[in-house]
N, C-alpha and C. Protein backbone atom coordinates (compact mmCIF):
# COMPACT_ATOMS: atom_id res chain seq x y z
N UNK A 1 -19.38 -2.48 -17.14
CA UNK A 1 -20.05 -3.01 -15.96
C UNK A 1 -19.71 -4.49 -15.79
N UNK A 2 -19.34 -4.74 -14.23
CA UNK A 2 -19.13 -6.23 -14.04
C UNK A 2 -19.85 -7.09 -14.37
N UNK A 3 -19.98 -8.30 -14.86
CA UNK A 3 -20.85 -9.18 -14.94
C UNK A 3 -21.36 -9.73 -13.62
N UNK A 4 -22.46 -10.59 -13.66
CA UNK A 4 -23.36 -11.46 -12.31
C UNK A 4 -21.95 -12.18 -11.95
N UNK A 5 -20.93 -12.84 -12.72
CA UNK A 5 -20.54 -13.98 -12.22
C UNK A 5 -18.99 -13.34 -11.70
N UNK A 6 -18.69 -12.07 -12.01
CA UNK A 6 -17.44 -11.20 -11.77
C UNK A 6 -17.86 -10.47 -10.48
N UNK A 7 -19.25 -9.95 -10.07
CA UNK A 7 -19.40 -9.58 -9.31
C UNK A 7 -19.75 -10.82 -7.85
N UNK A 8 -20.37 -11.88 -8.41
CA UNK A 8 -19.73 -12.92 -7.16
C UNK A 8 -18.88 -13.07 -6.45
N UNK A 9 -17.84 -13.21 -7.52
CA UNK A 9 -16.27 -14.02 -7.70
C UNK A 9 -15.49 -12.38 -6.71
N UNK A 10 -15.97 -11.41 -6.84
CA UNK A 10 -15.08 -10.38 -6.03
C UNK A 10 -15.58 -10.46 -4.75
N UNK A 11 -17.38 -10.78 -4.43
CA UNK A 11 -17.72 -10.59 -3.33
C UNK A 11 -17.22 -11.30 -2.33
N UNK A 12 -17.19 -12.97 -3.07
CA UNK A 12 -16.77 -13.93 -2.50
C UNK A 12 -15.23 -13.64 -1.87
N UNK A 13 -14.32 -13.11 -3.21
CA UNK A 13 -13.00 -12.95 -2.19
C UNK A 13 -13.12 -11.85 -1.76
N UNK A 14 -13.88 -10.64 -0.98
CA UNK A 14 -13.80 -10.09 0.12
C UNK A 14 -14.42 -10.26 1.72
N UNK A 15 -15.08 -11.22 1.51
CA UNK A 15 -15.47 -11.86 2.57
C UNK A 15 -14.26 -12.63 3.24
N UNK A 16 -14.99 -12.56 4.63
CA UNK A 16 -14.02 -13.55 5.63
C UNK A 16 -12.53 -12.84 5.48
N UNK A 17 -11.97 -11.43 5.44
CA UNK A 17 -10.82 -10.88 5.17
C UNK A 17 -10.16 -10.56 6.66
N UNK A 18 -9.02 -11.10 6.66
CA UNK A 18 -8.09 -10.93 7.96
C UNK A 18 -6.95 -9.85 7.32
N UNK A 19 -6.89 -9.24 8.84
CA UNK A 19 -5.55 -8.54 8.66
C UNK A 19 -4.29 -9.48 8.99
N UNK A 20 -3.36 -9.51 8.57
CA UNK A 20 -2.18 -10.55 9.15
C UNK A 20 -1.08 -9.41 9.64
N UNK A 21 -0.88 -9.46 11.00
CA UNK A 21 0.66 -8.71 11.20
C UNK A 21 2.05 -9.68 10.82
N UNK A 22 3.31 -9.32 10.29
CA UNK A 22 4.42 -9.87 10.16
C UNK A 22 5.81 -9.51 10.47
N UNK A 23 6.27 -9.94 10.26
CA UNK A 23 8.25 -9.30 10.48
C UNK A 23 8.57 -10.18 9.02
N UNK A 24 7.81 -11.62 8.44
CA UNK A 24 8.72 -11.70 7.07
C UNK A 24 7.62 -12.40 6.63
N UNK A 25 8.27 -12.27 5.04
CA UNK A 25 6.85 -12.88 4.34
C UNK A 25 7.22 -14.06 4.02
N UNK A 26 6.72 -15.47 3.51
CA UNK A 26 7.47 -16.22 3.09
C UNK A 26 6.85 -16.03 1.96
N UNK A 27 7.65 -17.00 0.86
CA UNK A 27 7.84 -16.85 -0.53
C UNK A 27 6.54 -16.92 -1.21
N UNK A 28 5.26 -17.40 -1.15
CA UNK A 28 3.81 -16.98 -1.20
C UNK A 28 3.87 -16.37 -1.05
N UNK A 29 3.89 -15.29 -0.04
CA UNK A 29 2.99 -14.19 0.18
C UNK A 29 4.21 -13.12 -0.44
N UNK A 30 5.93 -13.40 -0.63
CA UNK A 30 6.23 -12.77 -1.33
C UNK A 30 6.24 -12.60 -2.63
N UNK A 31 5.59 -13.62 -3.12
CA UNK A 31 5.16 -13.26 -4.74
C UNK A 31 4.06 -12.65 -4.89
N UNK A 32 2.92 -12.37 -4.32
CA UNK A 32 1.80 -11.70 -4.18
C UNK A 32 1.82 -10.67 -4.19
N UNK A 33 2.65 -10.30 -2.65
CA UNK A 33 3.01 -8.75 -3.02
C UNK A 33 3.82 -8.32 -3.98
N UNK A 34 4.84 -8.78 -4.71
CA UNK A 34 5.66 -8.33 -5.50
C UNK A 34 4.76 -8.31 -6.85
N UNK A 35 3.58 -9.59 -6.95
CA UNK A 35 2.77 -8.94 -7.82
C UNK A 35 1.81 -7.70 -8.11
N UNK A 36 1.39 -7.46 -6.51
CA UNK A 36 0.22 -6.58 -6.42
C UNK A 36 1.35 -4.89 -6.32
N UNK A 37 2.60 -4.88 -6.16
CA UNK A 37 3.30 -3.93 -6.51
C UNK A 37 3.67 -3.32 -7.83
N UNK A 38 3.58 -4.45 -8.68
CA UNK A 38 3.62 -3.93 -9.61
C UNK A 38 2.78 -3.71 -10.89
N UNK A 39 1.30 -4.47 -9.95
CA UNK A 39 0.08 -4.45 -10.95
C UNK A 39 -0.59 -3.05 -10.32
N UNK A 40 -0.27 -2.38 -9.02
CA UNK A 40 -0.97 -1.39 -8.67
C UNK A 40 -0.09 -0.19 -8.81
N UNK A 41 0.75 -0.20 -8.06
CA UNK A 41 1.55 0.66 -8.79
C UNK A 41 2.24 1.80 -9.93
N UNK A 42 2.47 3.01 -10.07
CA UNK A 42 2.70 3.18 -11.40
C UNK A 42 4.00 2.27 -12.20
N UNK A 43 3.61 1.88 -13.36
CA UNK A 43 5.19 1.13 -14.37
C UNK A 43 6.68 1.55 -14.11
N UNK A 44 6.50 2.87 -13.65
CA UNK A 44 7.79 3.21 -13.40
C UNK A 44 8.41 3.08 -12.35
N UNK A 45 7.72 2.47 -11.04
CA UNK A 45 8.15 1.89 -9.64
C UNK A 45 8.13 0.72 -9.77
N UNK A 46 7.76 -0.11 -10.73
CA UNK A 46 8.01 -1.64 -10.51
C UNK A 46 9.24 -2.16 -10.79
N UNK A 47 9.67 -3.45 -10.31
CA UNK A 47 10.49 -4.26 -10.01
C UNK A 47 10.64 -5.26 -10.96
N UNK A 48 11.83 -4.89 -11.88
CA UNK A 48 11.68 -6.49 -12.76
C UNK A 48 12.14 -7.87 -12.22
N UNK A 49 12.32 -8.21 -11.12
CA UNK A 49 12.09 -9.37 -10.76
C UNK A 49 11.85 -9.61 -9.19
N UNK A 50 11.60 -10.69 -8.60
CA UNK A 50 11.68 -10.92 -7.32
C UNK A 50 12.89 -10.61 -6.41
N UNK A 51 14.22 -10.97 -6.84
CA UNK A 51 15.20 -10.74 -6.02
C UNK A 51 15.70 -9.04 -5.78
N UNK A 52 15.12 -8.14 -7.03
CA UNK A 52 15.36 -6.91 -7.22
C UNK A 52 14.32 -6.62 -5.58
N UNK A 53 13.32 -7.47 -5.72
CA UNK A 53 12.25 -6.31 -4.57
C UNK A 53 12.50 -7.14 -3.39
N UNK A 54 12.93 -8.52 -2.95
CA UNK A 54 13.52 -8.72 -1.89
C UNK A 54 15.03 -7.76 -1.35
N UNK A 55 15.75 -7.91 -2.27
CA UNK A 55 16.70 -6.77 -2.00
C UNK A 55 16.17 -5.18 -1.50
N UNK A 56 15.05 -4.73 -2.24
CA UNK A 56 14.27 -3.42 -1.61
C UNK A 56 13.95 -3.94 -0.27
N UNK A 57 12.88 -4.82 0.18
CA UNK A 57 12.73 -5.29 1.44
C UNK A 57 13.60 -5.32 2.60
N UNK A 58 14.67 -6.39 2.45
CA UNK A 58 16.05 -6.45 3.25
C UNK A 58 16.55 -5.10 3.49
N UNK A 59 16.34 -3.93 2.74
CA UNK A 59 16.95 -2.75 3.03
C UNK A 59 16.16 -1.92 4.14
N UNK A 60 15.25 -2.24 4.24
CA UNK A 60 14.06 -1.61 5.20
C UNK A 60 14.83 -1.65 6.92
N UNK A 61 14.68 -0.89 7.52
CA UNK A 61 14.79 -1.66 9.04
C UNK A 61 13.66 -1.73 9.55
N UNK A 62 13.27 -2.07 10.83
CA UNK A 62 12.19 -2.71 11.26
C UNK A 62 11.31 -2.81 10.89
N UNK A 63 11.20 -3.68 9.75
CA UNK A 63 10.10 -3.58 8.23
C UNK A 63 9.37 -5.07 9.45
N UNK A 64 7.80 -4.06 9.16
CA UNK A 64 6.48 -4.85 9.74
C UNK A 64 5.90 -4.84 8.26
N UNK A 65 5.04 -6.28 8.11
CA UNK A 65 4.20 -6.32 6.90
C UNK A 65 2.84 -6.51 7.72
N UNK A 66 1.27 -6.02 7.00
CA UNK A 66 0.20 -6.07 7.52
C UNK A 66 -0.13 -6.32 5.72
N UNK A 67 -0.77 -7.87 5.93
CA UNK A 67 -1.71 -8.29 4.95
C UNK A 67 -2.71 -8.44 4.84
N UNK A 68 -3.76 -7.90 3.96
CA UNK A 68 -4.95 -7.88 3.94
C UNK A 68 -5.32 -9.35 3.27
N UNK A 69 -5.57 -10.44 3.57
CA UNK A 69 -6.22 -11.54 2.90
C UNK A 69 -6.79 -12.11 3.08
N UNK A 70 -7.35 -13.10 2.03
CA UNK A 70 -8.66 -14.09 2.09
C UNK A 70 -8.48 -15.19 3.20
N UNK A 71 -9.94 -15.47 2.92
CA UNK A 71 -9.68 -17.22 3.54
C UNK A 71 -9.02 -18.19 2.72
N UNK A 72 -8.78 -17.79 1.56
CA UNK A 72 -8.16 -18.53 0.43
C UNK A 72 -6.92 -18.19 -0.14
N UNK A 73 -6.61 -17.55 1.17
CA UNK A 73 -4.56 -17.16 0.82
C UNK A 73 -4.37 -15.98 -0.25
N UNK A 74 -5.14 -15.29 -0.43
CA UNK A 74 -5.22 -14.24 -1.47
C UNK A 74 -5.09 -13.33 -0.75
N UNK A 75 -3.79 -12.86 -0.71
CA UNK A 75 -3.53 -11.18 -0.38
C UNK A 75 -4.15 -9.88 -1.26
N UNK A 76 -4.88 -9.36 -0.94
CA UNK A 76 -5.53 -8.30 -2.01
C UNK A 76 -5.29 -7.01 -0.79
N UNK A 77 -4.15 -7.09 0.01
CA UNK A 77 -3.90 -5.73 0.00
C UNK A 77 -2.07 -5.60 1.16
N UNK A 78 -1.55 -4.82 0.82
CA UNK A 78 0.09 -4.86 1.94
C UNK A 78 0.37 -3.76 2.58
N UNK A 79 -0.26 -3.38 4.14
CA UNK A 79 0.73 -2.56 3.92
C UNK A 79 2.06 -2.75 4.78
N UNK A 80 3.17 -1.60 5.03
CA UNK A 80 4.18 -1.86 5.09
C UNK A 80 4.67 -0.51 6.36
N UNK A 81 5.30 -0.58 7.08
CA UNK A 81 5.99 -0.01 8.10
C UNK A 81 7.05 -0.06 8.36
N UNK A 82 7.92 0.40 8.63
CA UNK A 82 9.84 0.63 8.74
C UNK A 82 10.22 2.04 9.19
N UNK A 83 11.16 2.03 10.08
CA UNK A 83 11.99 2.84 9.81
C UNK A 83 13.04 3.26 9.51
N UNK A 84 13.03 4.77 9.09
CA UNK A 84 14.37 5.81 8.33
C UNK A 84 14.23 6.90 8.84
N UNK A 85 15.85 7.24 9.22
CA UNK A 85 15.97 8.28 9.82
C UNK A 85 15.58 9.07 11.09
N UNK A 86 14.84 7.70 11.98
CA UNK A 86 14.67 8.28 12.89
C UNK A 86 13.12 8.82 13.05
N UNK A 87 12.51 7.83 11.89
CA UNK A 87 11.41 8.86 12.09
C UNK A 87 10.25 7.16 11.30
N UNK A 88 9.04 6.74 11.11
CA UNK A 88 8.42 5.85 11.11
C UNK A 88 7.65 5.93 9.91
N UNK A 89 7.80 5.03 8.97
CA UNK A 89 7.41 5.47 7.70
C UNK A 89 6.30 4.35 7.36
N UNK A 90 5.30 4.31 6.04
CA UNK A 90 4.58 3.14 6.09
C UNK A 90 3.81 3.64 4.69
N UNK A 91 4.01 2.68 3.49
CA UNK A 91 3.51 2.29 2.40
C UNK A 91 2.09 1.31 2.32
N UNK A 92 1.34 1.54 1.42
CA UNK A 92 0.32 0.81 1.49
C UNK A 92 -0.03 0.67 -0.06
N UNK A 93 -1.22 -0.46 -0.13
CA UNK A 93 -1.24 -0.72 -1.65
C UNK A 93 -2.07 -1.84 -1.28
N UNK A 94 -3.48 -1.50 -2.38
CA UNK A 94 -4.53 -2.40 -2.28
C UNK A 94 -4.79 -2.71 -3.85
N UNK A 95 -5.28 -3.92 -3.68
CA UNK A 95 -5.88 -4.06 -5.17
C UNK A 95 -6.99 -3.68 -5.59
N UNK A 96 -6.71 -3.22 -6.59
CA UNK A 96 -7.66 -2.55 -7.70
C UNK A 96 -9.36 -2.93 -7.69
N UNK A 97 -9.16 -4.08 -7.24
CA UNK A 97 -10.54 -4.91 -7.43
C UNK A 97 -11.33 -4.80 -6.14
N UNK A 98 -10.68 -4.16 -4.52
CA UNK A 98 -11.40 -4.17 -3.09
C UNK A 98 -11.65 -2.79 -3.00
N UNK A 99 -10.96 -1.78 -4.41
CA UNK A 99 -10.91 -0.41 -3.88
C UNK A 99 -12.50 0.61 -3.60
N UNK A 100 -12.26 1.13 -2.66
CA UNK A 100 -13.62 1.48 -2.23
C UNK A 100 -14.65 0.93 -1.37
N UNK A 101 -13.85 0.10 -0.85
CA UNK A 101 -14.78 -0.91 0.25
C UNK A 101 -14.57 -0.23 1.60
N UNK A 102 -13.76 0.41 1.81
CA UNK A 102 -13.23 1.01 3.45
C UNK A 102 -12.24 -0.11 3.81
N UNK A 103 -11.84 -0.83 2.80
CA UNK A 103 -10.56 -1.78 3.48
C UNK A 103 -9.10 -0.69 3.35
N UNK A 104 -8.98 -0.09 3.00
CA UNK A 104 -7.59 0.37 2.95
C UNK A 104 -7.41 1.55 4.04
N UNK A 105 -8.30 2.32 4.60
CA UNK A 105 -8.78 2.76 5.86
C UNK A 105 -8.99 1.60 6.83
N UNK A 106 -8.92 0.79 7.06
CA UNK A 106 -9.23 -0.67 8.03
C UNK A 106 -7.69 -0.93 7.93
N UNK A 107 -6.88 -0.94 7.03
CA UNK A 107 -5.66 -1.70 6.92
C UNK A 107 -5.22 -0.09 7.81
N UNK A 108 -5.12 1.10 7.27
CA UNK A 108 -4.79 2.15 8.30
C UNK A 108 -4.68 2.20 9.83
N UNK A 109 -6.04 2.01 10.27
CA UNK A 109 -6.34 2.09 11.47
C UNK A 109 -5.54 0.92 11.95
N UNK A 110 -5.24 -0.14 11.24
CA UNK A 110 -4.38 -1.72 12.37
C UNK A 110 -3.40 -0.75 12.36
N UNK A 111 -2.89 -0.06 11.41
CA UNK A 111 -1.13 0.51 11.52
C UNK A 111 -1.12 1.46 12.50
N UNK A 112 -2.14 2.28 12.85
CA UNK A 112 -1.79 3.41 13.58
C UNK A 112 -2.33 2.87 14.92
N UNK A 113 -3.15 1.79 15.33
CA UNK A 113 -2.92 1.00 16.24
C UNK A 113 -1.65 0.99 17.08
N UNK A 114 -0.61 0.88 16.23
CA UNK A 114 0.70 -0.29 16.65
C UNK A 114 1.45 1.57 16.43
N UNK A 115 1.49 2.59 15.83
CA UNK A 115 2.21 3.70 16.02
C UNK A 115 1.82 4.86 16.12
N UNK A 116 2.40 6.05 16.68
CA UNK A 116 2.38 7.29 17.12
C UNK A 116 2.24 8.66 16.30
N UNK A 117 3.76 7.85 14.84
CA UNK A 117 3.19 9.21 14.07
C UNK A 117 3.57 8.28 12.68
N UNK A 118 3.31 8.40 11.53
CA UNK A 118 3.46 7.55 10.20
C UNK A 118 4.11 8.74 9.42
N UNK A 119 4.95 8.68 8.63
CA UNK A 119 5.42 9.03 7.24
C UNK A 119 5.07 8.67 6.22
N UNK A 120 4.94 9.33 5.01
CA UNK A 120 4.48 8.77 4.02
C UNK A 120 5.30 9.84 2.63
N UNK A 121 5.38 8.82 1.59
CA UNK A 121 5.15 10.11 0.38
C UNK A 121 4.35 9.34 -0.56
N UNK A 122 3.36 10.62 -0.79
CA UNK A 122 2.06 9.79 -1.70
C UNK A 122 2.40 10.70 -3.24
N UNK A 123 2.19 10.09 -4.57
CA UNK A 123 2.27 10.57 -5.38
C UNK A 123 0.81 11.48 -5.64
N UNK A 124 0.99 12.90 -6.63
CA UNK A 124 0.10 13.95 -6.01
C UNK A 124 -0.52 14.15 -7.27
N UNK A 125 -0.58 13.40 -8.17
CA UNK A 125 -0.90 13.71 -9.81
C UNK A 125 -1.27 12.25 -10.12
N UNK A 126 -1.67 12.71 -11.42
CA UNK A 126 -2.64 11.18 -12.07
C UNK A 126 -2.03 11.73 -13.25
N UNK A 127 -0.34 11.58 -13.48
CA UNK A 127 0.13 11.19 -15.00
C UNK A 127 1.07 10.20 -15.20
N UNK A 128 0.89 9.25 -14.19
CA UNK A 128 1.55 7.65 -14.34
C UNK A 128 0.32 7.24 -14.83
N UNK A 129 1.44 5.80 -15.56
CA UNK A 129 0.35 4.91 -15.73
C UNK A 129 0.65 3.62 -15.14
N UNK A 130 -0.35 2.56 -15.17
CA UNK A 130 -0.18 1.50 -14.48
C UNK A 130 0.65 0.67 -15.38
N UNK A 131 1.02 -0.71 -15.03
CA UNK A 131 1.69 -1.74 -15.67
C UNK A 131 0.57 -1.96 -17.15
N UNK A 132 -0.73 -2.63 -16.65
CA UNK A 132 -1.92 -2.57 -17.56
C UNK A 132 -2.02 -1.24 -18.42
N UNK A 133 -1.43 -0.35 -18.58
CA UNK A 133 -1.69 0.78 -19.01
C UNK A 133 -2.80 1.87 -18.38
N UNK A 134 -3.50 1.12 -17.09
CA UNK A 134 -4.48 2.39 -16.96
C UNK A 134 -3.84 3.35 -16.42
N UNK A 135 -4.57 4.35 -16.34
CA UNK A 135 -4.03 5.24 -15.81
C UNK A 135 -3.65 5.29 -13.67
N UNK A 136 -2.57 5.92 -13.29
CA UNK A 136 -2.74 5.51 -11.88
C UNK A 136 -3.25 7.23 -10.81
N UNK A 137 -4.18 6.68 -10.47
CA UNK A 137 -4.89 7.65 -9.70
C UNK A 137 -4.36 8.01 -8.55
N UNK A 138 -3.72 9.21 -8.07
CA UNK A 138 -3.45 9.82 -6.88
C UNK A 138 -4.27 9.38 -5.80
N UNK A 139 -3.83 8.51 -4.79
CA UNK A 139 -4.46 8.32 -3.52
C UNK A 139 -4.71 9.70 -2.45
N UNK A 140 -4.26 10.76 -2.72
CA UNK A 140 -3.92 11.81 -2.56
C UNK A 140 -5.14 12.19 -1.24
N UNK A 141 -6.51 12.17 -1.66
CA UNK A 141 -7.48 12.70 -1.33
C UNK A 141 -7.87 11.46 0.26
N UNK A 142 -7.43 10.17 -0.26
CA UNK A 142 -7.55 9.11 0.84
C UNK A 142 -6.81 9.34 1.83
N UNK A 143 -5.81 9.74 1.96
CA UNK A 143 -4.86 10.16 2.71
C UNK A 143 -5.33 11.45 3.47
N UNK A 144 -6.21 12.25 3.32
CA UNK A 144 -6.78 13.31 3.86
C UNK A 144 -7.69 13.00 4.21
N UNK A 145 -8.41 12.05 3.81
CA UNK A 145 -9.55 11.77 4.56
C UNK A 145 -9.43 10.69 5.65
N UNK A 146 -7.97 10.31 6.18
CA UNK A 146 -7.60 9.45 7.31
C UNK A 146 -6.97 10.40 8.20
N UNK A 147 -6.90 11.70 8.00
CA UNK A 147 -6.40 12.37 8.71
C UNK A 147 -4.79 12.85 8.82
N UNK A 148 -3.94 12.28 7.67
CA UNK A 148 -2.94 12.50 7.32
C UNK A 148 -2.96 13.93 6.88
N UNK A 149 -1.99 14.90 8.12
CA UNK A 149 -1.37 16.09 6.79
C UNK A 149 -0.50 16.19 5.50
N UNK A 150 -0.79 17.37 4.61
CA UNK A 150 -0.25 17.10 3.20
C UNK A 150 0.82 18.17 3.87
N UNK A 151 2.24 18.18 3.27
CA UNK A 151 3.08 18.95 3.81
C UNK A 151 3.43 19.49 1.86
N UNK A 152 2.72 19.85 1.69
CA UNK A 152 3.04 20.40 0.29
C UNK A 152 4.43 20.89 -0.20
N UNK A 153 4.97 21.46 0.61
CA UNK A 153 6.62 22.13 0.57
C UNK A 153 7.43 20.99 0.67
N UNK A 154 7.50 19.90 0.97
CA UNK A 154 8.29 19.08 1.57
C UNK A 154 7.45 17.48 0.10
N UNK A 155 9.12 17.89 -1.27
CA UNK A 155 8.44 17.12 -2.01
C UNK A 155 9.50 15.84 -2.13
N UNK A 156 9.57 15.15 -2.89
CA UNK A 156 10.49 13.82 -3.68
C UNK A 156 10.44 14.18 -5.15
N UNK A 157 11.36 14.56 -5.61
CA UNK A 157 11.14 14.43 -6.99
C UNK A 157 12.50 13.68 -7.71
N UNK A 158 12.27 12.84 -8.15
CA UNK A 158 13.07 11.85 -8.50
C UNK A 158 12.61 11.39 -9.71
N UNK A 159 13.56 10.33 -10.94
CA UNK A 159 13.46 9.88 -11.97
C UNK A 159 12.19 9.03 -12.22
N UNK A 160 12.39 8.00 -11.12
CA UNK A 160 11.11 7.72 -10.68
C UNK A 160 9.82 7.87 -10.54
N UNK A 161 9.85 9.24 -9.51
CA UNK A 161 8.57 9.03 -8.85
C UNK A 161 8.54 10.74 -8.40
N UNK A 162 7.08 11.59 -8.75
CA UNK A 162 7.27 12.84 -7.91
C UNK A 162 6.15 12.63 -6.99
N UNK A 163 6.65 13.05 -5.39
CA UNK A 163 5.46 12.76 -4.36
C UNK A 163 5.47 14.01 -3.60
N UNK A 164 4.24 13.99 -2.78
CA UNK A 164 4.88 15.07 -1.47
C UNK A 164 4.41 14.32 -0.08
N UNK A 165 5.27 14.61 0.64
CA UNK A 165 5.29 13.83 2.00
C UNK A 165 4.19 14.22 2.69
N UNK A 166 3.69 13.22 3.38
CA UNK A 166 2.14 13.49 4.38
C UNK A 166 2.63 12.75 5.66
N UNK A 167 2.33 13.03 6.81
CA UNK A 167 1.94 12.85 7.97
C UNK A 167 0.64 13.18 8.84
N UNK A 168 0.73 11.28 9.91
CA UNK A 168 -0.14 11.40 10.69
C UNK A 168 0.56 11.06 11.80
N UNK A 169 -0.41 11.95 13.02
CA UNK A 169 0.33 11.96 14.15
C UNK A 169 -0.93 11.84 15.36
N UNK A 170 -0.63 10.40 16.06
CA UNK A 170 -1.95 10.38 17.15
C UNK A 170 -1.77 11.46 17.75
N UNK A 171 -2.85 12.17 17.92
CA UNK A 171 -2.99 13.38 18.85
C UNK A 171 -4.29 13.07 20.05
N UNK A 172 -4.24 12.05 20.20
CA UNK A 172 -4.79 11.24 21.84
C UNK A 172 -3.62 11.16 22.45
N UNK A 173 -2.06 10.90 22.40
CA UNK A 173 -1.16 10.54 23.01
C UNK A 173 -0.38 11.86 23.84
């Protein structure tokens, strides 16, 4: 259980939280995320250095960033939009410490604001582990409860990473 002075110190940085839209990050806010990628993340998707995950970045095309942060320059959440193939894709990743607040559903809704249908591949199991060693929990169930379909047949399985692709698609349009 948190302590009085841990449970301040989180309340405090979730207050006053802006979404930021972008086209680039500068070098603050790209060390943040490159941290919060690989502190949330499972160990086996992280990036051993900065230029490795700017190089991932630069590869993106019409890579939009949406930052979740403080009044105190603390990004505690990214997500991310681009497309491939013709089709509109978008990563997300919050820190550990806001999870369960309805911010990562809030960071959703700005994205599907701005698009029509999202791609995704979410990992579907809880046998990664984190950088910290915890264990990393399938967002799996969050993703269904924003209204994203699970396309179960349609997987990624790679050295990396095994996911299965989900889509959401405004169906007001």
């Amino acid at each position: 259980m948190a302590s009085l002075a841990e449970q301040k110190s989180r309340k405090q940085m979730t207050e006053n939280l802006e979404i930021i839209q972008t086209n680039e990050l500068n070098e603050q806010a790209k060390m943040q995320v490159f941290d919060l990628w690989n502190n949330e993340y499972p160990v086996k998707l992280s990036y051993n250095n900065l230029t490795e995950f700017d190089k991932y970045l630069k590869n993106l095309s019409n890579l939009k960033h949406f930052l979740l942060t403080s009044d105190i320059d603390i990004i505690l959440g990214w997500a991310l939009t681009f497309d491939r193939d013709n089709d509109k894709w978008f990563a997300i990743i919050l820190s550990e410490k806001i999870k369960g607040k309805g911010l990562g559903r809030k960071m959703l809704d700005e994205i599907k604001n701005n698009e029509s249908i999202l791609n995704g591949w979410v990992i579907d199991h809880n046998n990664d582990k984190k950088i910290n060693g915890e264990q990393y929990i399938s967002p799996l169930k969050f993703y269904e409860k924003c209204g994203f379909e699970i396309l179960s047949e349609v997987r990624l399985e790679l050295d990396k990473i095994s996911a299965v692709k989900i889509i959401w698609m405004n169906k007001k349009q």
